[in-house]
Structure formats: structure tokens, C-alpha cells
C-alpha atoms as a PDB file:
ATOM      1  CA  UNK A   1     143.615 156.450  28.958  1.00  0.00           C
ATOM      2  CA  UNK A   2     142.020 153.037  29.711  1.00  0.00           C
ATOM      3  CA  UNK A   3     142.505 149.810  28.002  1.00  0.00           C
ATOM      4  CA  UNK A   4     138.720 148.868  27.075  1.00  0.00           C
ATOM      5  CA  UNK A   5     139.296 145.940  24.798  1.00  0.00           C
ATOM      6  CA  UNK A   6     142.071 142.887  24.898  1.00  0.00           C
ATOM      7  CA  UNK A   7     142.069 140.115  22.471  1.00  0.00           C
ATOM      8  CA  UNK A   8     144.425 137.260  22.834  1.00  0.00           C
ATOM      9  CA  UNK A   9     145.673 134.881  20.399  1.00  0.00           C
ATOM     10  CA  UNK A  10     146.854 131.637  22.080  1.00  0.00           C
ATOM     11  CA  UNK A  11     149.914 129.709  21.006  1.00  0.00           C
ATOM     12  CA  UNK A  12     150.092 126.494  19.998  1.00  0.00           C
ATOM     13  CA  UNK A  13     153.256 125.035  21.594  1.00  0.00           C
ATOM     14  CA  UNK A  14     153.053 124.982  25.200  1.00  0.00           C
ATOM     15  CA  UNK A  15     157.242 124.127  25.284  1.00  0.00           C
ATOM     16  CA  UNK A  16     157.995 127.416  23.895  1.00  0.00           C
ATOM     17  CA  UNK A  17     158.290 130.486  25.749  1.00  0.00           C
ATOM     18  CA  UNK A  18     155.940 132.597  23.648  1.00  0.00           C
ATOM     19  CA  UNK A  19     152.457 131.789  25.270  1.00  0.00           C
ATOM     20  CA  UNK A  20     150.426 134.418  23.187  1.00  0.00           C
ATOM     21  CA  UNK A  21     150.039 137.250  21.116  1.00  0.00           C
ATOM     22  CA  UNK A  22     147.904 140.213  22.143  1.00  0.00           C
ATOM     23  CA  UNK A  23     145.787 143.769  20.737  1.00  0.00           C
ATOM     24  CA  UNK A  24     144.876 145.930  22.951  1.00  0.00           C
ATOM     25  CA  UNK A  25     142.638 149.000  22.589  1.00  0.00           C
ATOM     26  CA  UNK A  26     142.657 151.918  24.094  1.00  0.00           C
ATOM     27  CA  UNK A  27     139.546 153.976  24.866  1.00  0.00           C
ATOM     28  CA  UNK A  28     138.117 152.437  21.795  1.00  0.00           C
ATOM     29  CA  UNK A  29     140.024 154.942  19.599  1.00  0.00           C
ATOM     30  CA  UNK A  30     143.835 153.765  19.240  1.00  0.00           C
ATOM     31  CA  UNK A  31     144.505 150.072  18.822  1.00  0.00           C
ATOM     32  CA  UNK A  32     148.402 148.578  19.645  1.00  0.00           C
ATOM     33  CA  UNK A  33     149.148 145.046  18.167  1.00  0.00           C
ATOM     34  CA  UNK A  34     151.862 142.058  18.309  1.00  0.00           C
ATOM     35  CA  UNK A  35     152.526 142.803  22.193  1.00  0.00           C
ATOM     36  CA  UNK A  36     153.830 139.358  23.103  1.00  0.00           C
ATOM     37  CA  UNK A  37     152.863 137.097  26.502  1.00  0.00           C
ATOM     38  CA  UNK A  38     156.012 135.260  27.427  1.00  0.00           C
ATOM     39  CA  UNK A  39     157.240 133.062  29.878  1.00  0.00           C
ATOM     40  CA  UNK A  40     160.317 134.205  31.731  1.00  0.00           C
ATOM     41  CA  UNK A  41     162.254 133.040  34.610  1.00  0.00           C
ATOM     42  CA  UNK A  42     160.532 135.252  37.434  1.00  0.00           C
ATOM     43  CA  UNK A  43     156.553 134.330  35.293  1.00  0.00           C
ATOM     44  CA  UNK A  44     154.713 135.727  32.568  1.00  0.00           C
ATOM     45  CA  UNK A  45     155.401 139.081  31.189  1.00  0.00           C
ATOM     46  CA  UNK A  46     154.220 141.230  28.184  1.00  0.00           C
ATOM     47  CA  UNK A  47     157.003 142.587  25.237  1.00  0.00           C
ATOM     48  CA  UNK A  48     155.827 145.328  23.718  1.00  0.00           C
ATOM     49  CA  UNK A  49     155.771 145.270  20.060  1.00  0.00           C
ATOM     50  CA  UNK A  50     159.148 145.770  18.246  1.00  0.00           C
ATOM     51  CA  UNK A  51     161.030 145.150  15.003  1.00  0.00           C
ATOM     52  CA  UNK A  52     164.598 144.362  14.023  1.00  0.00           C
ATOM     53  CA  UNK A  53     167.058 146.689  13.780  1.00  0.00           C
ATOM     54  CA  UNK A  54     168.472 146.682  10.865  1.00  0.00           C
ATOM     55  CA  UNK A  55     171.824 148.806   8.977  1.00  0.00           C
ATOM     56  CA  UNK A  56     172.354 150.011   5.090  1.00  0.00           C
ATOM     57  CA  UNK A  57     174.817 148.545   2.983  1.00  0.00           C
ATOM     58  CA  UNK A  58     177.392 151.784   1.892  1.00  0.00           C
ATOM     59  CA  UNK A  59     177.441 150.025  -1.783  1.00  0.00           C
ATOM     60  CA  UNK A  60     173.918 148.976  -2.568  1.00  0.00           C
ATOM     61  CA  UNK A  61     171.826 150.815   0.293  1.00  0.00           C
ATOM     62  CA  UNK A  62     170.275 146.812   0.756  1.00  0.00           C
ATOM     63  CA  UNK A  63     168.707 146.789   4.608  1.00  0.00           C
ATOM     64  CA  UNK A  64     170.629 143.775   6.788  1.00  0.00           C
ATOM     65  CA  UNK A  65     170.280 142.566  10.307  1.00  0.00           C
ATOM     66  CA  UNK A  66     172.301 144.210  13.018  1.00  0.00           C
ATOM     67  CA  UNK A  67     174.504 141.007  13.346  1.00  0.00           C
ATOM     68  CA  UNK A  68     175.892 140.937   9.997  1.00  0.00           C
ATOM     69  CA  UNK A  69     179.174 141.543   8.734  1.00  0.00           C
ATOM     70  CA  UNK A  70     178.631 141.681   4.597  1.00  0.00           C
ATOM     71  CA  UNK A  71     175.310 142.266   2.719  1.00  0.00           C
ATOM     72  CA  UNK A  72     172.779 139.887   2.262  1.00  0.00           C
ATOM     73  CA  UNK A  73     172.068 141.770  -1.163  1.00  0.00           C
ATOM     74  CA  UNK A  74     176.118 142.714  -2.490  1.00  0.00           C
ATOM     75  CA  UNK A  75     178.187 140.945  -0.663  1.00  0.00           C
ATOM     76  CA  UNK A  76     179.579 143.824   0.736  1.00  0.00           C
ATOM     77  CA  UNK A  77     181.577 144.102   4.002  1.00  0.00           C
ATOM     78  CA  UNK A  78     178.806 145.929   6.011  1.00  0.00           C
ATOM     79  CA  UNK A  79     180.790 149.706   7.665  1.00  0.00           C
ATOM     80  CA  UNK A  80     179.029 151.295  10.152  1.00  0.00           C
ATOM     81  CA  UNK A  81     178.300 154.947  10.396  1.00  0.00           C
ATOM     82  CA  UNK A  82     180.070 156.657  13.377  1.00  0.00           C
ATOM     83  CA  UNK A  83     176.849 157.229  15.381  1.00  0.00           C
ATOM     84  CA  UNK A  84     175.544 153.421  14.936  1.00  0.00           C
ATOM     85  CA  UNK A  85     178.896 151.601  16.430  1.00  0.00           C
ATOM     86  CA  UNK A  86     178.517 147.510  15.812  1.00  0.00           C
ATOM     87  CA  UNK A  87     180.124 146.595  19.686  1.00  0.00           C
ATOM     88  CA  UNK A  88     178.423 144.219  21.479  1.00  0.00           C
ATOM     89  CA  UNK A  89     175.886 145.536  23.143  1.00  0.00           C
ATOM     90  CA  UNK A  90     174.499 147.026  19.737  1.00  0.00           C
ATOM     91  CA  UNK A  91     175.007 143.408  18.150  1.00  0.00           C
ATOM     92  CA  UNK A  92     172.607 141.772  21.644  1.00  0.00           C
ATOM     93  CA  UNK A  93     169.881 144.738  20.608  1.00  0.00           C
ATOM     94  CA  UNK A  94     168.532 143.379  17.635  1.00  0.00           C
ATOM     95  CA  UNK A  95     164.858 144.583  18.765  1.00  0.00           C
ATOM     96  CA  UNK A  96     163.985 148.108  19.015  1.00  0.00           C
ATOM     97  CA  UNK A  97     160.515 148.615  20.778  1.00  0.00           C
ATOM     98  CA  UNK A  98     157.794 150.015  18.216  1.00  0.00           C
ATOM     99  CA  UNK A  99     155.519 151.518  21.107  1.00  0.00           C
ATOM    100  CA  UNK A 100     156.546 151.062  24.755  1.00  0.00           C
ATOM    101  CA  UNK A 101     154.823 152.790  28.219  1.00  0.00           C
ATOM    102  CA  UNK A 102     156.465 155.947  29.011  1.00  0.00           C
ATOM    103  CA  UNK A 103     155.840 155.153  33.341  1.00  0.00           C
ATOM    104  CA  UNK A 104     156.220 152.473  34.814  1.00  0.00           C
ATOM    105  CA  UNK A 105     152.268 152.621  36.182  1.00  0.00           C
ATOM    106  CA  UNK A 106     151.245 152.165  32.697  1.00  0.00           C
ATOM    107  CA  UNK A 107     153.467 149.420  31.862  1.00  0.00           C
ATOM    108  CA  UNK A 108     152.059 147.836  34.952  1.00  0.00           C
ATOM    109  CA  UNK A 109     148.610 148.665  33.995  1.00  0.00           C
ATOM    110  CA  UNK A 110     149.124 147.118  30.479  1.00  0.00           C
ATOM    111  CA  UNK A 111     151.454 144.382  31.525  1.00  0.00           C
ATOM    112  CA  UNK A 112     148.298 143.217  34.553  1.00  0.00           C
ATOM    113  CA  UNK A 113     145.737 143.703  31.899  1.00  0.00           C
ATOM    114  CA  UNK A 114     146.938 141.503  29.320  1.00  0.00           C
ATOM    115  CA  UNK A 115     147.830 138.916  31.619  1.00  0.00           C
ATOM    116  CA  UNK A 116     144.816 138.921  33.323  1.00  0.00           C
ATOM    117  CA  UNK A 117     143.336 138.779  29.613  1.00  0.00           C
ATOM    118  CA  UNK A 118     145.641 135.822  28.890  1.00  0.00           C
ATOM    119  CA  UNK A 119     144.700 133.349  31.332  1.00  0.00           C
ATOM    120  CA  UNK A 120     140.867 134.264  31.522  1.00  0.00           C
ATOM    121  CA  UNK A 121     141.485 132.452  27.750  1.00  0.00           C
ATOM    122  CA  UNK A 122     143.385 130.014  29.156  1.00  0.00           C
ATOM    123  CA  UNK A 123     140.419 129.547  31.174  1.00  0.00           C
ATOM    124  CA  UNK A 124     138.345 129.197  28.784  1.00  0.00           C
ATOM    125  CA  UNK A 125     139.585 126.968  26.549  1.00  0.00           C
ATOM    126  CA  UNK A 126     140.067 124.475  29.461  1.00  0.00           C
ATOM    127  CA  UNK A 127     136.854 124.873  29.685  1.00  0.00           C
ATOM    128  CA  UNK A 128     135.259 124.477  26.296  1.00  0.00           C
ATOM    129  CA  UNK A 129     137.723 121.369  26.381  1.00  0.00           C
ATOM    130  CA  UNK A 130     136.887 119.715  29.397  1.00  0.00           C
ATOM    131  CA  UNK A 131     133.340 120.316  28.040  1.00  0.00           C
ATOM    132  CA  UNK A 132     133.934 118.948  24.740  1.00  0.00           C
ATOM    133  CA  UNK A 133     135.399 115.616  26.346  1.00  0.00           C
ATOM    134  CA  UNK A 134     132.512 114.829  28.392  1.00  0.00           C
ATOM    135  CA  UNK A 135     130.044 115.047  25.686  1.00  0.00           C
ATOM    136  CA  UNK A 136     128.519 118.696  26.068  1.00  0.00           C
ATOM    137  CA  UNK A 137     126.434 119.561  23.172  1.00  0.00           C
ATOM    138  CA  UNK A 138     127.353 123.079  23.119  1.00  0.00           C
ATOM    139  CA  UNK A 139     130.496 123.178  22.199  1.00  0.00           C
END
């Protein structure tokens, strides 16, 4: 599979450490959204796309974050079914990944072309910028 389109949404804040939002499409047949350029410690990586994890109430089947104790919905003191224990490290993973890269080639491969994608905008909007300032007509 190749990658044969990436389009990059650019953050506002440059303080934060979300730098962008990207789609990527793949062989111009399957199309993955909300990956997620951020700024870490070691540089720039990509987080795949993922949503919150989230349990049943026993009394009033309402959906609540993995952190809670009682339902948002009931009130309800929030038990756990044997399989989904609430200890810590179940309580840190809030996210679950939606789609992730099965290798780690491809997550490479995804990871190098959505950065590469990322500051080629950067690029450009320095650019169209720079241009804008000194008076250039066509932007």
C-alpha cells in the first residue's frame, strides 16, 4: 500500500504541543483521518487516531470516561466488570487507538510521510507570509 495523498491542517497555537492534524490516503481508495502531529520531547511524532475509552453505568447503561468513579448520567457509583479492572494503568489509558500500523516499517513510513507533509506546509505558509509582507501581489 502507498500513501498517495496527505493533507495537513495547521494549528493555530504554536505553545501547544499539538502542531497539526492530518488525512492521509492510501492508494487513492481508503482514507484515515484525525492522525495528530505533535511535539514531544525527542521531536515531532504522529498519534494515530483514537477515542476515549469509556465504561457503562450497571444502573442506567449511561457511557462515562475511564477516570470516573459515579455516573455522569445517575449518579451511580461506577463497578467495573471483572475483565475491565479500573487500576492504574487502565485509569492512564484513556485513549484507545482507532487504526494503528501493524509493523513498525509502516508506522515509520506513515510517521516520515506526514511529517515530511507537515513542514513542506510549514514551508509554505512562511512563504506565502514572507510574501505577503513585502508586498507580493499574488498572495
Amino acid at each position: 500500500m502507498e500513501i498517495t495523498e496527505v493533507r495537513i491542517t495547521l494549528k493555530g497555537s504554536e505553545d501547544g504541543k499539538l502542531k497539526a492534524f492530518a488525512t492521509i490516503t492510501f492508494d487513492n481508495s481508503f482514507v484515515v483521518r484525525d492522525l495528530k502531529v505533535i511535539e514531544g520531547k525527542k521531536g515531532l511524532f504522529v498519534a494515530m487516531p483514537s477515542r476515549k475509552v469509556t465504561y457503562p453505568c450497571a444502573k442506567c447503561r449511561h457511557r462515562n470516561a475511564s477516570k470516573d468513579k459515579f455516573c455522569a448520567n445517575c449518579g451511580s457509583k461506577i463497578i467495573p466488570r471483572r475483565e475491565e479492572k479500573f487500576d492504574e494503568e487502565v485509569r492512564q489509558n484513556e485513549h484507545r487507538d482507532i487504526a494503528h500500523p501493524i509493523t513498525p516499517e509502516s508506522r515509520e513510513y506513515i510517521q516520515n510521510r506526514v511529517i515530511d507533509a507537515y513542514k513542506e506546509d510549514l514551508q509554505n505558509v512562511g512563504e506565502r507570509q514572507s510574501g505577503q509582507v513585502a508586498g507580493n501581489p499574488d498572495y
